[in-house]
Protein backbone atom coordinates (compact mmCIF):
# COMPACT_ATOMS: atom_id res chain seq x y z
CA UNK A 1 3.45 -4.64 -20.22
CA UNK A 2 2.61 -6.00 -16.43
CA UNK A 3 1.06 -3.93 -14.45
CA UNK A 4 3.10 -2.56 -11.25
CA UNK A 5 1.11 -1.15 -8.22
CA UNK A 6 1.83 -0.49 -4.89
CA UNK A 7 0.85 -0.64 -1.57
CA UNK A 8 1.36 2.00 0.88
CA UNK A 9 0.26 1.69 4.09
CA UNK A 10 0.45 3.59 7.62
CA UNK A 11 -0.57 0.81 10.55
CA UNK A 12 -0.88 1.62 14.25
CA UNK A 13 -1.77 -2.15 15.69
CA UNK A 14 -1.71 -3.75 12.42
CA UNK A 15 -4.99 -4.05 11.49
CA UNK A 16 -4.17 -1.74 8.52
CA UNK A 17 -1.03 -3.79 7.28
CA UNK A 18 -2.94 -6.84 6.94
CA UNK A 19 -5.72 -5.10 4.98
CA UNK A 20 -3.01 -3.49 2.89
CA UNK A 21 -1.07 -7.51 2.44
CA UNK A 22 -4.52 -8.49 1.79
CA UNK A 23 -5.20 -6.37 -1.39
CA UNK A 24 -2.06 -6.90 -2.59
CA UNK A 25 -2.36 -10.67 -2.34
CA UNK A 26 -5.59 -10.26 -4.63
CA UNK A 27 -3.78 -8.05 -7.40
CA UNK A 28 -1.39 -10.56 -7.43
CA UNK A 29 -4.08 -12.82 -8.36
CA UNK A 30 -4.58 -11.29 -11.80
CA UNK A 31 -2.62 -12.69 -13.83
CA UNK A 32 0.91 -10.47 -15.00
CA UNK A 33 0.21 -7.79 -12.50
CA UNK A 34 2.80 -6.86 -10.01
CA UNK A 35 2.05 -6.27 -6.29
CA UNK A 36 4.19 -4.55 -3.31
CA UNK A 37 3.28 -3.21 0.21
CA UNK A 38 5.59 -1.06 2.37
CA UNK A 39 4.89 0.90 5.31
CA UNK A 40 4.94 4.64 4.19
CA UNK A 41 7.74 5.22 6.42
CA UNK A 42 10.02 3.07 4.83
CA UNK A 43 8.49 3.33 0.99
CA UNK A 44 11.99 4.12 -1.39
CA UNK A 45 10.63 7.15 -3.19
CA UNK A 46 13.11 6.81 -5.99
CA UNK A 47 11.16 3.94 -7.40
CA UNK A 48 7.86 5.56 -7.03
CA UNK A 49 7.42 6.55 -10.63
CA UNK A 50 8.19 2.59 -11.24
CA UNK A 51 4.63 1.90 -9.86
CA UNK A 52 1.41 2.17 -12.21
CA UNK A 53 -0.99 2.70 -9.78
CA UNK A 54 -0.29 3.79 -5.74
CA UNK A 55 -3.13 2.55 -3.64
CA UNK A 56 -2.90 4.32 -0.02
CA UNK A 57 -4.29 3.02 3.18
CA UNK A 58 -4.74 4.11 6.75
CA UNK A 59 -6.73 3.57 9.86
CA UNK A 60 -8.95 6.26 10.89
CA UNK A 61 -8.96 8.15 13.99
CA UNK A 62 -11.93 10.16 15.43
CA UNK A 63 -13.64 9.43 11.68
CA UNK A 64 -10.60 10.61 9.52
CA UNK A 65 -7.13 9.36 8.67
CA UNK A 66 -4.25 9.46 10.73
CA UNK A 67 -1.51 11.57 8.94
CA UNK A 68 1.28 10.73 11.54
CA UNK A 69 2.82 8.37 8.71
CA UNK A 70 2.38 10.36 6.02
């Protein structure tokens, strides 16, 4: 079975998204795995427990994460 992973990203001037397109370019680079990205405010939770693996990303703000999207 392929593995199925997702990104989930929250991006204030887009420096985030791109990091977030980024690593899911590379999974998608090993062979058989699956890679998505979506913006945390528009990820469909009823295919969450689709996904393998949920990697989470977000820029930081004043040295911690900004939680506005999550």
């Amino acid at each position: 079975m392929s593995p199925k992973v997702i990104v989930v990203y929250d991006s204030k001037y887009g420096n985030t998204k791109l990091v977030a397109e980024t690593i899911a370019e590379g999974m998608r680079e090993v062979e058989g795995t699956e890679a998505d990205v979506s913006e945390v405010k528009r990820v469909d939770l009823s295919k969450v427990p689709d996904y393998d693996a949920i990697l989470v990303g977000s820029p930081t703000h004043i040295g911690g994460p900004t939680w506005g999207g999550f």
